[in-house]
C-alpha atoms as a PDB file:
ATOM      1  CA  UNK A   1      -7.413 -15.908  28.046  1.00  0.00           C
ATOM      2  CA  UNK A   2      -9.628 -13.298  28.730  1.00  0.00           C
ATOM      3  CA  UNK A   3      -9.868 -11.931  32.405  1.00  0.00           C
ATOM      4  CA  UNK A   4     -12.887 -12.077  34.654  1.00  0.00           C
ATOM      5  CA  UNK A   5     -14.477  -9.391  35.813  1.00  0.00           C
ATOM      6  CA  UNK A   6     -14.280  -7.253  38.175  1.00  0.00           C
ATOM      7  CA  UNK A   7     -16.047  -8.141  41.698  1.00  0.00           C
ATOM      8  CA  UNK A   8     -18.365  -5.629  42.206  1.00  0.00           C
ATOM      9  CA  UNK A   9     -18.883  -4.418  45.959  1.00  0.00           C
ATOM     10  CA  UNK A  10     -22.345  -2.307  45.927  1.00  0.00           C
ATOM     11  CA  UNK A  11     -22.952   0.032  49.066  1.00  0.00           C
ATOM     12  CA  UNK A  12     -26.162   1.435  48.066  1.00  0.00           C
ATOM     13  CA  UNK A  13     -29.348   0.332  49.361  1.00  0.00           C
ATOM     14  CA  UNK A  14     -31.654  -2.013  47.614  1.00  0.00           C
ATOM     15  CA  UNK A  15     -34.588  -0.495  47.434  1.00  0.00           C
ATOM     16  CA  UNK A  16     -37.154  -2.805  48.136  1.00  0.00           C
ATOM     17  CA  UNK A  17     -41.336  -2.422  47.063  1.00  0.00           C
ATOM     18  CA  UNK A  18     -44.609  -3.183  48.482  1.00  0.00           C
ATOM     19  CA  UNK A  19     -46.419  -5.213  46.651  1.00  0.00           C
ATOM     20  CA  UNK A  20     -49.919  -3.012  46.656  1.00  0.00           C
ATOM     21  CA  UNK A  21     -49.895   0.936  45.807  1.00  0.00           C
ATOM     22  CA  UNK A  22     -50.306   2.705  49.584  1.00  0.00           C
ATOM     23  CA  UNK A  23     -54.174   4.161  49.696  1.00  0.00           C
ATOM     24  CA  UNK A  24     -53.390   7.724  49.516  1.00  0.00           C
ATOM     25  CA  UNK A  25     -51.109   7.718  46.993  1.00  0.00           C
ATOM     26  CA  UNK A  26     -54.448   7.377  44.655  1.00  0.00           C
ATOM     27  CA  UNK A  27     -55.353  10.847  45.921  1.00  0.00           C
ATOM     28  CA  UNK A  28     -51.913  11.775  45.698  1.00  0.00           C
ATOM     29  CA  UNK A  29     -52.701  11.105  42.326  1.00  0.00           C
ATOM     30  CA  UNK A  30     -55.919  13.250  41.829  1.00  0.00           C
ATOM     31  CA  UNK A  31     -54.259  16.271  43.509  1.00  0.00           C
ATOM     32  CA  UNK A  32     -51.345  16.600  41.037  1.00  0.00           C
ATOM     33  CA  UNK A  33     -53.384  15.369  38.230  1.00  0.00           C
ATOM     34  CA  UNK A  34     -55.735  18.379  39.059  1.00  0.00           C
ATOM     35  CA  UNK A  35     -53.095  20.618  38.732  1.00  0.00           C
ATOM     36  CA  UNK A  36     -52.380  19.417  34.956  1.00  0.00           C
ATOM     37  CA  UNK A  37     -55.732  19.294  33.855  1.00  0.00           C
ATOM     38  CA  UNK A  38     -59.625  20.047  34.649  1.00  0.00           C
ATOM     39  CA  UNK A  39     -60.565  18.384  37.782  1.00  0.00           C
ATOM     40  CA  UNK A  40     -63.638  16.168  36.781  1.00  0.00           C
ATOM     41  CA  UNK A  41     -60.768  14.628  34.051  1.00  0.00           C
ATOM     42  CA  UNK A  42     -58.069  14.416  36.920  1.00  0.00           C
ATOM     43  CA  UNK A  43     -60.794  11.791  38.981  1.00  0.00           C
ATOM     44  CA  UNK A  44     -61.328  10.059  36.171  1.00  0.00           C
ATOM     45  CA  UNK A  45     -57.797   9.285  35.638  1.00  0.00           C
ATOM     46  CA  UNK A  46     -57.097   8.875  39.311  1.00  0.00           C
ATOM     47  CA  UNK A  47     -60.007   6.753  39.395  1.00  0.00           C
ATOM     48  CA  UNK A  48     -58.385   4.468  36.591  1.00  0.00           C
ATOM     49  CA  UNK A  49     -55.416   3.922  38.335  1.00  0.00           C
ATOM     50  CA  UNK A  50     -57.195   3.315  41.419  1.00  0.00           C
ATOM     51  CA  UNK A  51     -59.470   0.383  39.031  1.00  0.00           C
ATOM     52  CA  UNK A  52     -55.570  -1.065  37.553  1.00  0.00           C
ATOM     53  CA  UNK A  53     -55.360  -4.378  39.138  1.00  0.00           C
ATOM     54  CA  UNK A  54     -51.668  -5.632  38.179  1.00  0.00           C
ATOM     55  CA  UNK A  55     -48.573  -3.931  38.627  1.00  0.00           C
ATOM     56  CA  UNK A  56     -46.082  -3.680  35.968  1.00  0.00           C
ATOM     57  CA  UNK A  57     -42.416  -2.730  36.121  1.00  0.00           C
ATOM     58  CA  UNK A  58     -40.244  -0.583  34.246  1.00  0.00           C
ATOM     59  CA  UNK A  59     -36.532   0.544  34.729  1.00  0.00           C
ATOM     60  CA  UNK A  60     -36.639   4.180  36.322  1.00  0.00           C
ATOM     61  CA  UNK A  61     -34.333   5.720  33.111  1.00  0.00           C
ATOM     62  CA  UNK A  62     -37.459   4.979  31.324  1.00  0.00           C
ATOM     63  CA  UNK A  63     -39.719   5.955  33.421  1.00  0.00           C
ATOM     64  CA  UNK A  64     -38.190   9.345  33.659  1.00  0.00           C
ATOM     65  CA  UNK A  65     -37.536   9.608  30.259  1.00  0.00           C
ATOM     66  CA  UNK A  66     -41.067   9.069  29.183  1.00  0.00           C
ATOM     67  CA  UNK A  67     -42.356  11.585  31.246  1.00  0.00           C
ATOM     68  CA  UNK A  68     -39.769  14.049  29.702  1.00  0.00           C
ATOM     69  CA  UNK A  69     -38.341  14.822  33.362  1.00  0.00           C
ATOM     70  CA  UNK A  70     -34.680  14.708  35.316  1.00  0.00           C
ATOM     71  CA  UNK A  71     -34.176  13.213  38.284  1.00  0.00           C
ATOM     72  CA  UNK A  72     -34.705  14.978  41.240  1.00  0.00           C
ATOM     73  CA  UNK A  73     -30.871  14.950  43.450  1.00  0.00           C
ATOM     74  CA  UNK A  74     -30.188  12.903  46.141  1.00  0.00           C
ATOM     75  CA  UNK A  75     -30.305  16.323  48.529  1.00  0.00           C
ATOM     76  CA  UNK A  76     -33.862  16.979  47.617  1.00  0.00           C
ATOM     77  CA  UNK A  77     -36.169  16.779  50.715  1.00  0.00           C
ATOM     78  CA  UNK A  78     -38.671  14.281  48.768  1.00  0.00           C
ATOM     79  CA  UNK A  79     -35.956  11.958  47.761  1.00  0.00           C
ATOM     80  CA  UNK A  80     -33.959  12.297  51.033  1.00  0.00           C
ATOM     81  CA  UNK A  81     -37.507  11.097  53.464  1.00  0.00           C
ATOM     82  CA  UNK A  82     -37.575   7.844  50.876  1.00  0.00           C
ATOM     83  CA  UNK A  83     -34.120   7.100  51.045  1.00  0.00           C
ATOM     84  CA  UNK A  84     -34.129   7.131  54.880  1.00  0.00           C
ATOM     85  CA  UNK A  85     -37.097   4.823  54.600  1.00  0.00           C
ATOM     86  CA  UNK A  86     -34.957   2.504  52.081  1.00  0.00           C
ATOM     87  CA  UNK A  87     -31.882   2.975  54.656  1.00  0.00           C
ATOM     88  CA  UNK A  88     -34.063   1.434  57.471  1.00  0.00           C
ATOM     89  CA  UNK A  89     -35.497  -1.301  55.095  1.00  0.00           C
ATOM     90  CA  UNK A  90     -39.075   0.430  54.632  1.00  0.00           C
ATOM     91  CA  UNK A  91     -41.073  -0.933  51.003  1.00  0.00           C
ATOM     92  CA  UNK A  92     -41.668   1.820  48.688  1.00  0.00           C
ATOM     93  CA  UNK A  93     -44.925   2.029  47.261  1.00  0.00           C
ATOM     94  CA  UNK A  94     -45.144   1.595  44.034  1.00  0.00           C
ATOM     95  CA  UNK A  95     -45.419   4.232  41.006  1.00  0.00           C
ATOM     96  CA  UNK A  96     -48.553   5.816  39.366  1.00  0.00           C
ATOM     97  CA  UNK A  97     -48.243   6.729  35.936  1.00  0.00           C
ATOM     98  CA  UNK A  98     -50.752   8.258  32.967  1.00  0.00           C
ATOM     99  CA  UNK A  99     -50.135   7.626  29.504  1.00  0.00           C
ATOM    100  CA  UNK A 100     -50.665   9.958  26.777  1.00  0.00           C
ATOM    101  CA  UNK A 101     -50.278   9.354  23.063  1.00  0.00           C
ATOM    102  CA  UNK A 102     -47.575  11.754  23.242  1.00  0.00           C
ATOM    103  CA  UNK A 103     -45.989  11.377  27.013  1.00  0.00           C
ATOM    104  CA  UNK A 104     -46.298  10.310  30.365  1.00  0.00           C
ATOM    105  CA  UNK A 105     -46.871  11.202  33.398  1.00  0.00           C
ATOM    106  CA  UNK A 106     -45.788  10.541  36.935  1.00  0.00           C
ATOM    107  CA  UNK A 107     -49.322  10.893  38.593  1.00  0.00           C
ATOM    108  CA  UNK A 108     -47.602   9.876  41.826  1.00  0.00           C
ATOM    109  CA  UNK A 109     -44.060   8.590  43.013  1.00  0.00           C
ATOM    110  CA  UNK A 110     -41.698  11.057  41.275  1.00  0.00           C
ATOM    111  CA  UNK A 111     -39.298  11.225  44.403  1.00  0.00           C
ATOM    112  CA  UNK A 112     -39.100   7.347  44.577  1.00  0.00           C
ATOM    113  CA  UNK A 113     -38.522   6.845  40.481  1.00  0.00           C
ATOM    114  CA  UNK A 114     -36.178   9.768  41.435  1.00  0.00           C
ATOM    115  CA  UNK A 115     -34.619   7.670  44.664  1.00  0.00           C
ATOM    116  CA  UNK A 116     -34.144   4.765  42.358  1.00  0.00           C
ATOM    117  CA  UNK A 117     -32.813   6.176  39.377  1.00  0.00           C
ATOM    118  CA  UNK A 118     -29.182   7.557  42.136  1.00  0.00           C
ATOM    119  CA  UNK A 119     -29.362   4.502  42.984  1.00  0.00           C
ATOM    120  CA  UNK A 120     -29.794   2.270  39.897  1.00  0.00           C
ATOM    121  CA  UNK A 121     -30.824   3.936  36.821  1.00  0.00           C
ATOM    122  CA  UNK A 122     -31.888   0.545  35.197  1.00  0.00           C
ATOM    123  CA  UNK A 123     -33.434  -0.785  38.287  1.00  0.00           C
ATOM    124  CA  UNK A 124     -36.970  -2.229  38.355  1.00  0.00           C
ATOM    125  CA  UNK A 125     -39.658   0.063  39.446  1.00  0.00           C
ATOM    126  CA  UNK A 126     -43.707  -1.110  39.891  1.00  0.00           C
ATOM    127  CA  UNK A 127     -45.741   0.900  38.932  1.00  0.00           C
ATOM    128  CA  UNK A 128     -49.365   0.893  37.409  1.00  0.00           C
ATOM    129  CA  UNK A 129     -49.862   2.253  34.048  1.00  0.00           C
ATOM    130  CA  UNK A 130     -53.570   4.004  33.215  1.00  0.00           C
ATOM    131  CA  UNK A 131     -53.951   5.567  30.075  1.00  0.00           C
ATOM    132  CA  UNK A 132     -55.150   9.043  29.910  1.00  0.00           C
ATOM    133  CA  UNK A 133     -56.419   8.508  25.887  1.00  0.00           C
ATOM    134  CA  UNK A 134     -60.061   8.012  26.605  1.00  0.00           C
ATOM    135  CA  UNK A 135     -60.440  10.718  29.374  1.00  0.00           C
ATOM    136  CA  UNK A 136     -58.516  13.596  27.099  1.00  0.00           C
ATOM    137  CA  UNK A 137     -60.214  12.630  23.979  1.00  0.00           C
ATOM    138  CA  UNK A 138     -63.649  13.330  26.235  1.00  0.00           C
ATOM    139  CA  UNK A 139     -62.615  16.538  27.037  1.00  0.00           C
ATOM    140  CA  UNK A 140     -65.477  19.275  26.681  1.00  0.00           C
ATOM    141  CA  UNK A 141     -65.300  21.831  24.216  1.00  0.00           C
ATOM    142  CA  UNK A 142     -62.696  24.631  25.626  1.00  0.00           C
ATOM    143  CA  UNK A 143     -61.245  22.483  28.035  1.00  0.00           C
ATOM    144  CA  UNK A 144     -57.391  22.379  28.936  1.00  0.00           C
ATOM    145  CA  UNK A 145     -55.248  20.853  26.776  1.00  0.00           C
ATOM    146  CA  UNK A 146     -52.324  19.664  28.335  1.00  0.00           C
END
């Protein structure tokens, strides 16, 4: 007879999501983005996300994974303000991510994939998914590649 598993007694946190993407997170967005890339393509692409009606989830390994990027620890400043927010029962805004043929990236929300990968690594993260496709393949003569 085979033996039933374990109980499992979980102390972490659930972390628990709001169900629209917080305002500035959008610009959020545009800032990083503008670090990655020329700026009139960074709005367009912040703009896109901004236009992405539905949310979508994903488990935060593959999140993470497709952006080609670690987690950030549990002791980094980011990840420790969302964690106390997730300790006092605070919704996390969701994730904004841009995909490339080749990659993705974490427009906004790396500390809370981040947060959520300690404390699940297959947990369920929302997030809204824009590609970048159209916007790069526009991309003037001489521009950034990235």
């Amino acid at each position: 007879m085979a033996k039933a598993p374990p109980e499992h007694h979980d102390d972490r946190p659930a972390v628990r999501w709001m169900a629209k993407v917080a305002r500035h997170d959008f610009e959020a967005a545009y800032r990083y983005l503008s670090l990655r890339m020329p700026e009139k393509q960074a709005r367009v692409l912040a703009d896109r996300l901004r236009k992405t009606p539905e949310l979508e989830t994903r488990r935060a390994n593959d999140i993470l994974r497709a952006a080609g990027l670690d987690p950030l620890p549990l002791d980094d400043p980011g990840v420790m303000h969302d964690l106390l927010k997730v300790a006092r029962g605070d919704a996390l805004s969701p994730v904004l991510v841009i995909t490339f043929e080749d990659r993705a990236e974490i427009a906004d929300g790396y500390h809370r994939v981040s947060l959520s990968y300690r404390l699940d690594p297959f947990g369920e993260v929302p997030l809204i998914i824009a590609s970048g496709e159209a916007a790069a393949s526009s991309r003037p003569p001489g521009a950034r590649k990235t």
